[in-house]
Protein backbone atom coordinates (compact mmCIF):
# COMPACT_ATOMS: atom_id res chain seq x y z
CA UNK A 1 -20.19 -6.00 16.12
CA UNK A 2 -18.29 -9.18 17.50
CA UNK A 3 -14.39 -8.54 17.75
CA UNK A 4 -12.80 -10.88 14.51
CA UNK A 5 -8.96 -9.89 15.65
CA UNK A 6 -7.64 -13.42 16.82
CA UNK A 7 -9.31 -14.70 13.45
CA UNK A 8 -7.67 -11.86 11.41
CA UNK A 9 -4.49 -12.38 13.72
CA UNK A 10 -4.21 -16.63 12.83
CA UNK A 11 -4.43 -15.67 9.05
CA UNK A 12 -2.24 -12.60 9.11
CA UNK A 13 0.64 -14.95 11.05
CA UNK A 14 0.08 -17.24 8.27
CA UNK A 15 1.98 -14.66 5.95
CA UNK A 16 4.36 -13.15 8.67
CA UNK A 17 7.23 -15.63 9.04
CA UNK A 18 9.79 -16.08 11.49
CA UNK A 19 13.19 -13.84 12.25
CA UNK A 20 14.14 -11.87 8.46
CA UNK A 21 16.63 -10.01 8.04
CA UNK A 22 16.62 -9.06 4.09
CA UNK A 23 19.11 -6.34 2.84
CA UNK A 24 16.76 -5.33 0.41
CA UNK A 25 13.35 -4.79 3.01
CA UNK A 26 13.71 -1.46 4.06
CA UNK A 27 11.54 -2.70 7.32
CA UNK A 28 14.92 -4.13 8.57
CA UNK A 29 14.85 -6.52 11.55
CA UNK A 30 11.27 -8.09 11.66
CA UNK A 31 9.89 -11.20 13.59
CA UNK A 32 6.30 -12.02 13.26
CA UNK A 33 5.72 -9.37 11.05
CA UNK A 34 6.85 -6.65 13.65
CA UNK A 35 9.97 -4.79 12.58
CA UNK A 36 12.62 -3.89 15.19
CA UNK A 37 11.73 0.15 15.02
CA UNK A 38 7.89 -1.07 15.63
CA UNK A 39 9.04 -2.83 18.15
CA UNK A 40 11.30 -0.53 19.96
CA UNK A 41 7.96 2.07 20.04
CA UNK A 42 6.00 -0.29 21.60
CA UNK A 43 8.64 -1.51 24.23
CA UNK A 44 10.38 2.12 24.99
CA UNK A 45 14.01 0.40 24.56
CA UNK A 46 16.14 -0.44 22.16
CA UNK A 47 15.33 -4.49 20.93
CA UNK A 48 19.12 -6.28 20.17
CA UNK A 49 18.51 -9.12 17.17
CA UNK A 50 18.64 -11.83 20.05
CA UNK A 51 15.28 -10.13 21.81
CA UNK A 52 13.95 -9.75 18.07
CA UNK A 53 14.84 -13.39 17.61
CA UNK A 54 13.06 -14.46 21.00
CA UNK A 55 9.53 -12.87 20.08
CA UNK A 56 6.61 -15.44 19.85
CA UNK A 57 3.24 -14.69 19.04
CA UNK A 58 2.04 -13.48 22.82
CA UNK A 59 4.69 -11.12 22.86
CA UNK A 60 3.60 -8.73 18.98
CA UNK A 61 -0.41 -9.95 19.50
CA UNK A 62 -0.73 -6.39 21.25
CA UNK A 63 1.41 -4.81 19.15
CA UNK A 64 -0.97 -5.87 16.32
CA UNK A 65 -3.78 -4.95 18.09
CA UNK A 66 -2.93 -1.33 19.56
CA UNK A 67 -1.27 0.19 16.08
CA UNK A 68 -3.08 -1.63 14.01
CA UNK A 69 -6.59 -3.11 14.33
CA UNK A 70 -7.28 -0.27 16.69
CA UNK A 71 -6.21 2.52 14.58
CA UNK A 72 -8.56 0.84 11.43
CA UNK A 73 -11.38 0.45 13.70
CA UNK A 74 -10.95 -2.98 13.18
CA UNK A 75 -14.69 -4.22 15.47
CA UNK A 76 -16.38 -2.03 13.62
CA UNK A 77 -15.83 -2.89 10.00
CA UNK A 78 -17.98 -5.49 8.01
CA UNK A 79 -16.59 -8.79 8.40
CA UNK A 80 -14.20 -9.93 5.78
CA UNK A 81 -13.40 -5.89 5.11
CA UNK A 82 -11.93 -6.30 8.54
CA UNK A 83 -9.70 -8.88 7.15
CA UNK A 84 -8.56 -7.10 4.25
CA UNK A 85 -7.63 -3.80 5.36
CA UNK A 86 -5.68 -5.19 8.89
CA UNK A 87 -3.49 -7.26 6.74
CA UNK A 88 -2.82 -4.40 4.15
CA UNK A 89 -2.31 -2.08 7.38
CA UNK A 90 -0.04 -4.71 8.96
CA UNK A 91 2.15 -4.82 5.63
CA UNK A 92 1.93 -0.87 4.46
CA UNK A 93 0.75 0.96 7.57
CA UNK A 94 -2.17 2.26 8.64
CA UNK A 95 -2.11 5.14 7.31
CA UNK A 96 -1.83 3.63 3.30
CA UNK A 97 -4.31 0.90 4.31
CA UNK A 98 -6.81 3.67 4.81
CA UNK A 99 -5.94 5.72 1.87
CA UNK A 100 -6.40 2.69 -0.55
CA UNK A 101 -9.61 2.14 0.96
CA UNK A 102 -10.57 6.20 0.66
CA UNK A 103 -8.71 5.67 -2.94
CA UNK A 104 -11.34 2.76 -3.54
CA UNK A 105 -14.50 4.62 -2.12
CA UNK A 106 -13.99 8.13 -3.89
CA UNK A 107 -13.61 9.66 -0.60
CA UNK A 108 -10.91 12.07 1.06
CA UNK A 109 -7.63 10.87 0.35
CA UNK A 110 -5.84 11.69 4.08
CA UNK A 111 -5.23 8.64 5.47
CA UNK A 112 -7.48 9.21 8.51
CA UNK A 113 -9.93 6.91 9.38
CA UNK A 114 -12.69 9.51 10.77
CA UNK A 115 -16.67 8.88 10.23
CA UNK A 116 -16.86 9.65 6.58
CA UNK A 117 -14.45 7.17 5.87
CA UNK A 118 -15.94 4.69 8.39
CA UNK A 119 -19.34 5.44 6.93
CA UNK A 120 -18.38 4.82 3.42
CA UNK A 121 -16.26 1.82 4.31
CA UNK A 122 -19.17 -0.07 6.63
CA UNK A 123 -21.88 1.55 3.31
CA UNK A 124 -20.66 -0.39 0.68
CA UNK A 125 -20.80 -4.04 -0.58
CA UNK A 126 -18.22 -5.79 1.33
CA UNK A 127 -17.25 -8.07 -1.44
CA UNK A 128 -16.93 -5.67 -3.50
CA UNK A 129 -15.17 -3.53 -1.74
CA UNK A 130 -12.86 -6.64 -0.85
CA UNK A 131 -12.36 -7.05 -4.66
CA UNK A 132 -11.59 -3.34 -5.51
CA UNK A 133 -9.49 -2.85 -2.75
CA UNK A 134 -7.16 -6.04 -3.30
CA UNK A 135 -6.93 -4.91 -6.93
CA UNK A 136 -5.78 -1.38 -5.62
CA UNK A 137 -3.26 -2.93 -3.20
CA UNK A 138 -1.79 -4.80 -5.36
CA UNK A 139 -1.70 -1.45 -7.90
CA UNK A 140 0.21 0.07 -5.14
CA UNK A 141 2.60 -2.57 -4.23
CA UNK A 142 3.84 -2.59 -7.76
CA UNK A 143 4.89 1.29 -7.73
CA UNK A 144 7.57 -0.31 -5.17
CA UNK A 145 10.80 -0.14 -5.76
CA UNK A 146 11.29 -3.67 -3.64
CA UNK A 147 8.79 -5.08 -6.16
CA UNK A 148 11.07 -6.92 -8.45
CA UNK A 149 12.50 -8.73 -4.79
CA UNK A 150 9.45 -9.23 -2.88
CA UNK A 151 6.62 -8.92 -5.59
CA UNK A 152 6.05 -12.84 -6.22
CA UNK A 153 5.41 -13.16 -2.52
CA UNK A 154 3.46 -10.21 -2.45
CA UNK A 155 0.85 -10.74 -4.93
CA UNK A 156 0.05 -14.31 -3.54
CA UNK A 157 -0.74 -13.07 -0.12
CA UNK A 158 -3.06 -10.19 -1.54
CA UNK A 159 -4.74 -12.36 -3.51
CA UNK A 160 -5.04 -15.34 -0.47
CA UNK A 161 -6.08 -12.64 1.89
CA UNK A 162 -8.80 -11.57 -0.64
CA UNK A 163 -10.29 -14.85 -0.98
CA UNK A 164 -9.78 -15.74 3.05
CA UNK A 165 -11.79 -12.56 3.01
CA UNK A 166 -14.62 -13.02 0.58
CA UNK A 167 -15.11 -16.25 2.30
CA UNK A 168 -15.46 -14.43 5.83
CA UNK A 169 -17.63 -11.76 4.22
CA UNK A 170 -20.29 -14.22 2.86
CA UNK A 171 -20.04 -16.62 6.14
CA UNK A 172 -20.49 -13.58 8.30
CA UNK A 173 -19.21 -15.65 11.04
CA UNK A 174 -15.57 -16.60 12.35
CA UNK A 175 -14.41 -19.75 10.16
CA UNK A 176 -10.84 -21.49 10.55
């Protein structure tokens, strides 16, 4: 299956701003989506809010790809599923990406992504499976405690990555 990643990486930028530094986002530091303890793993050092400041999209692109759309198995979902679960991995984790979409499927709940899971995941209707899943994600990022603070912007990018992904998933092909 054709690698999507620098289409699911321009529409997951769209929702990762600039340098944040809210109080209330227990992520902390975060530029481009990557918070300063993600960034710290990947570099081996300790970031100072000047580096954080400095990142640009060249720098966090292989962040994105090695502990995220790696660890989903990103090239081999359906197109548009692809889509979903990267940006729900990018903004939960991995790990609670694929437990929504085990959640969703009636599989395992372990947040591995082994064969079963794959299997089930690449076995089911995509836009479906878009629509459950988004509903499910959204389910889950109203337990939050941060809801009340970040819940407005929340819901609109699950439900603009759900239609940005419906819209890949019928295309099958790489749109703008």
């Amino acid at each position: 299956m054709k690698s999507t990643f620098e289409f699911a990486m321009r529409h997951l930028l769209r929702h990762e701003g600039g340098f944040v530094n809210h109080p209330k986002d227990p992520g902390g530091m975060t530029n481009l989506g990557v918070t300063k303890a993600v960034w710290d793993a990947h570099t081996g050092k300790s970031a100072t809010e000047a580096d954080m400041r400095a990142l640009t999209q060249k720098d966090v692109q292989p962040v994105y790809k090695l502990r995220y759309w790696d660890v989903i198995h990103g090239d081999e979902l359906p197109h548009g599923v692809d889509h979903c679960i990267f940006d729900c991995a990018v903004n939960s984790g991995p790990n609670r990406a694929t437990k929504l979409a085990q959640y969703v499927l009636h599989q395992k709940v372990d947040g591995s992504l082994g064969p079963k899971t794959l299997a089930a995941i690449c076995g089911a209707d995509p836009l479906e499976l878009i629509e459950d899943y988004s509903q499910r994600r959204l389910d889950f990022l109203k337990s939050l405690p941060t809801w009340a603070t970040f819940g407005k912007g929340w819901g609109r990018r699950v439900s603009e990555v759900e239609m940005e992904a419906k819209t890949f998933a019928r295309n099958g092909e790489v749109v703008a």
